[in-house]
Protein backbone atom coordinates (compact mmCIF):
# COMPACT_ATOMS: atom_id res chain seq x y z
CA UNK A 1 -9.84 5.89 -4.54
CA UNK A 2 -7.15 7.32 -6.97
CA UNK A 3 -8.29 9.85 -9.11
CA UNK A 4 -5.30 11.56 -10.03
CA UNK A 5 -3.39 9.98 -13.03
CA UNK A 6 -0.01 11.45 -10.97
CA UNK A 7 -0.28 8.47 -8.45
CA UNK A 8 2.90 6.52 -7.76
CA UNK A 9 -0.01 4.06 -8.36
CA UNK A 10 -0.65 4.88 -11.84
CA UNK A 11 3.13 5.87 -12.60
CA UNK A 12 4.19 2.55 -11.50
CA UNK A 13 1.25 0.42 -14.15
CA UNK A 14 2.11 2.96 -16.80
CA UNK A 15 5.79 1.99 -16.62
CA UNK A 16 5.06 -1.66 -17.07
CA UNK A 17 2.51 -1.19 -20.40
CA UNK A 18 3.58 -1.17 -23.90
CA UNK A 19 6.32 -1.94 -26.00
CA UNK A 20 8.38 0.93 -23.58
CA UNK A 21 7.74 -1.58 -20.51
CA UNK A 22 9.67 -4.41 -22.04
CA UNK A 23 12.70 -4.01 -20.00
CA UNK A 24 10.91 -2.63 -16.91
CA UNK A 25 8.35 -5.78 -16.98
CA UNK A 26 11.67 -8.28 -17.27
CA UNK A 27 13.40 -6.64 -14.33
CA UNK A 28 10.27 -6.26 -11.89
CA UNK A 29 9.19 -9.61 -12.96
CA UNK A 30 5.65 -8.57 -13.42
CA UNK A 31 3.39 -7.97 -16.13
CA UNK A 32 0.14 -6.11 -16.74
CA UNK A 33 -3.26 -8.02 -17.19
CA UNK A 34 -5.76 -5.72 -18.76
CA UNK A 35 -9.59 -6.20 -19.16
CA UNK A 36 -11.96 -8.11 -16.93
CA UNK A 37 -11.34 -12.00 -19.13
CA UNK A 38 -7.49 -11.47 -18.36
CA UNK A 39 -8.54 -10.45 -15.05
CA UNK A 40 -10.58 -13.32 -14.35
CA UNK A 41 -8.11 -15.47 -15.81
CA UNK A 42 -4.88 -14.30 -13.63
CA UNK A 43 -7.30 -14.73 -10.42
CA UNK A 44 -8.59 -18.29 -11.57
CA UNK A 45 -4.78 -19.43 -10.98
CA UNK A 46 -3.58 -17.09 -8.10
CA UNK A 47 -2.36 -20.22 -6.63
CA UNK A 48 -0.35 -20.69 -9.27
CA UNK A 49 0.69 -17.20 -9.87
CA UNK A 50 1.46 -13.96 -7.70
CA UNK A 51 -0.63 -10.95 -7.92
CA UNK A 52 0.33 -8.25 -6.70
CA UNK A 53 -2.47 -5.37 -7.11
CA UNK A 54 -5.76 -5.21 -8.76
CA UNK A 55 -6.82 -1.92 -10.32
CA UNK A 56 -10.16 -1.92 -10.17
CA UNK A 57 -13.28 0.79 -11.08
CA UNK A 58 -16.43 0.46 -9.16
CA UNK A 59 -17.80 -0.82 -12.63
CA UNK A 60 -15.05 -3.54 -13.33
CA UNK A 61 -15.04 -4.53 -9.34
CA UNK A 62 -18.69 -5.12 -9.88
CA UNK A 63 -18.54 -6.87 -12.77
CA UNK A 64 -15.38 -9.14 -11.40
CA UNK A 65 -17.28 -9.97 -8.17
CA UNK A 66 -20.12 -11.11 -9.97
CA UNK A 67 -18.25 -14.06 -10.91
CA UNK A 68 -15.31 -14.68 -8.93
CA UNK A 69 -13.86 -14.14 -5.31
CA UNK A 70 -11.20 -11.27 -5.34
CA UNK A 71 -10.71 -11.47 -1.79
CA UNK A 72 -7.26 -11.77 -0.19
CA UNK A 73 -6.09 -9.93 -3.36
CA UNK A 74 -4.76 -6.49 -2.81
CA UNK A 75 -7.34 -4.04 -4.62
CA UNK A 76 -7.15 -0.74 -5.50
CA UNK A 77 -9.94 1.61 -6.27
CA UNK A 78 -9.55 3.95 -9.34
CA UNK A 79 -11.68 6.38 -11.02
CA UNK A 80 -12.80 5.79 -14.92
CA UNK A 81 -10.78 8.67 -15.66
CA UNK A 82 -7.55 7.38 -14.46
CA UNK A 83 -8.41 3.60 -16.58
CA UNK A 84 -9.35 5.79 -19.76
């Protein structure tokens, strides 16, 4: 679980958010789905899409796995702290 918000992890999401991560999102070619409807939405068409990590807290993976299958997705535990 990452609970430090010094993670390459966390460095590397941070990087992509905002109106700073314009250029950073073009050139990595990736973009940042936040809350558990975008969530659900990127995973609904993972065969469409690549995903490359899901950030999850024990409270969001619960939630998400109520209602979908996350598995074969790359997942990464984080502490509420470090989503806050």
């Amino acid at each position: 679980m990452i609970e430090s918000l010094h993670s390459p992890h966390i460095a590397r999401v941070k990087a992509l958010i905002g109106s700073r991560g314009v250029k950073e999102r073009r050139n990595a070619a990736l973009f940042v789905a936040e809350g558990i409807q975008s969530v659900r939405e990127a995973i609904t068409f993972r065969n469409e899409i690549s995903i490359d990590t899901l950030y999850l807290t024990s409270n969001g993976r619960n939630r998400l796995e109520e209602s979908i299958d996350v598995s074969g997705i790359n997942t990464v535990d984080v502490s509420d702290e470090v989503m806050a």
